[in-house]
Protein backbone atom coordinates (compact mmCIF):
# COMPACT_ATOMS: atom_id res chain seq x y z
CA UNK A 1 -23.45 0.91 23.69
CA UNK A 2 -21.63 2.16 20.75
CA UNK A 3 -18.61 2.13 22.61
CA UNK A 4 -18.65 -1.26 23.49
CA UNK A 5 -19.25 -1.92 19.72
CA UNK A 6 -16.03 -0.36 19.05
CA UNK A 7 -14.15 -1.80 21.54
CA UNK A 8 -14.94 -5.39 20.41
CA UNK A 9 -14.38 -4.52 17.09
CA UNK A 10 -10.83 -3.35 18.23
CA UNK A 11 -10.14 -6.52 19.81
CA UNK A 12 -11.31 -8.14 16.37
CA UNK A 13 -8.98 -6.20 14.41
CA UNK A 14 -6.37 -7.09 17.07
CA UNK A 15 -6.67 -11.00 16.63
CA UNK A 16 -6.47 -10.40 12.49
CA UNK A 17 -3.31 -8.23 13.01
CA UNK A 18 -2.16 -11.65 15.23
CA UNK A 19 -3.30 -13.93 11.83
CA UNK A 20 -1.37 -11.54 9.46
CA UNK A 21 1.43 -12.06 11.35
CA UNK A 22 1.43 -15.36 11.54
CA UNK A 23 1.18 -15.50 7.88
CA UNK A 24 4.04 -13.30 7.33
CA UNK A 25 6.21 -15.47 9.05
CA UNK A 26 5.04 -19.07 8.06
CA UNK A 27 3.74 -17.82 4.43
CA UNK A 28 4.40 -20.63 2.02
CA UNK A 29 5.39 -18.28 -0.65
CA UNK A 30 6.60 -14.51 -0.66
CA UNK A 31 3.74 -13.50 -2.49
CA UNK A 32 1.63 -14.71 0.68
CA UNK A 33 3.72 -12.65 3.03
CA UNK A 34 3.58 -9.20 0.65
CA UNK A 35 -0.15 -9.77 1.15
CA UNK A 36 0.25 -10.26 4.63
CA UNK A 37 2.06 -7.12 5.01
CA UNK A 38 -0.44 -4.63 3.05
CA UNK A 39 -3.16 -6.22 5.12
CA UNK A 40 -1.37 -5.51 8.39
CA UNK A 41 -0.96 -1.73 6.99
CA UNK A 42 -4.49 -2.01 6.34
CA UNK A 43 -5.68 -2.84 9.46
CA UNK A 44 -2.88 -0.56 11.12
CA UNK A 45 -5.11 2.49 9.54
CA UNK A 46 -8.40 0.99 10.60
CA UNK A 47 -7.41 0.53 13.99
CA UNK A 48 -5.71 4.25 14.05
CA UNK A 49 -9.06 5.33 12.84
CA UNK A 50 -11.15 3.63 15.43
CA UNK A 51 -9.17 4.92 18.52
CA UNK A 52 -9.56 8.02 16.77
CA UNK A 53 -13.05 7.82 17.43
CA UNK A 54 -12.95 6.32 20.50
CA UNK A 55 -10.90 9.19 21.87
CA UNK A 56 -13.59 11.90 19.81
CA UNK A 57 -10.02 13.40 18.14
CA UNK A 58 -8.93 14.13 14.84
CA UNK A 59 -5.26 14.16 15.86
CA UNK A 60 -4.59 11.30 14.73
CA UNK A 61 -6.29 11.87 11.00
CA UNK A 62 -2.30 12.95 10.05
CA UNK A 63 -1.62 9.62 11.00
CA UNK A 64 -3.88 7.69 9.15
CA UNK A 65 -2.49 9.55 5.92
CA UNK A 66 0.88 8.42 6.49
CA UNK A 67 0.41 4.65 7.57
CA UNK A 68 -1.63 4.32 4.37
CA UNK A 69 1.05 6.15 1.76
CA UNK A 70 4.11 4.05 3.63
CA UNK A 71 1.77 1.22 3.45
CA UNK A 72 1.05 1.37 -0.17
CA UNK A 73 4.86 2.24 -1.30
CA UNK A 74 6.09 -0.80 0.70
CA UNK A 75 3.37 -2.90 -1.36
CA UNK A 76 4.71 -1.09 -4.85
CA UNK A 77 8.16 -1.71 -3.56
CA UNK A 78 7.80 -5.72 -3.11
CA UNK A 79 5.65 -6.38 -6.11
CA UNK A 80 8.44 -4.53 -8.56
CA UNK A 81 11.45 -6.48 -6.29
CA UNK A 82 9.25 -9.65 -7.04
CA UNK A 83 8.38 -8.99 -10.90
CA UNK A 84 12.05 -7.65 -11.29
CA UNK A 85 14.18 -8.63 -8.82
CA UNK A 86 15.48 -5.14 -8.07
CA UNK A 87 13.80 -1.92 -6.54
CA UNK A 88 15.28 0.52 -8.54
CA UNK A 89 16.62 0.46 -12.06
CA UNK A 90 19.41 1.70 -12.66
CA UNK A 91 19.92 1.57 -16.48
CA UNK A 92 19.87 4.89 -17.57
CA UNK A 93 20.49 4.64 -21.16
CA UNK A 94 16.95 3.33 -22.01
């Protein structure tokens, strides 16, 4: 029974992963497809964390870690290339 419950709830996370991307590539603004993209890392981790269940491992705990850190410094990333227009500043005098 609980199984099944996770099952469906991967398929659920599966068809939002499908939305995201659909909103990454027809966002009307950039903004819309940054969000996009940190939701899609978001769901990456939940979905990493269900099969991780499923599957009665913590292999793939190591994983999880990493799709969340690259997921929230390719969030940081966009939001300073969209405040500032570049990534990395390279005025070193102030």
């Amino acid at each position: 029974m609980f199984d099944n419950i996770l099952y469906g709830v991967l398929v659920l996370l599966t068809l939002s992963i499908l939305g995201y991307v659909y909103r990454l590539i027809k966002g009307p603004s950039i903004p819309d497809r940054v969000v996009a993209l940190d939701a899609i890392g978001i769901t990456l981790v939940s979905i990493t964390a269900l099969v991780s269940i499923v599957m009665e491992t913590n292999a793939f705990l190591d994983v999880i870690l990493l799709i969340g850190i690259l997921s929230f410094i390719g969030t940081a990333a966009f939001s300073k290339f969209l405040a500032k227009g570049v990534i990395f500043d390279r005025d070193r005098n102030s």
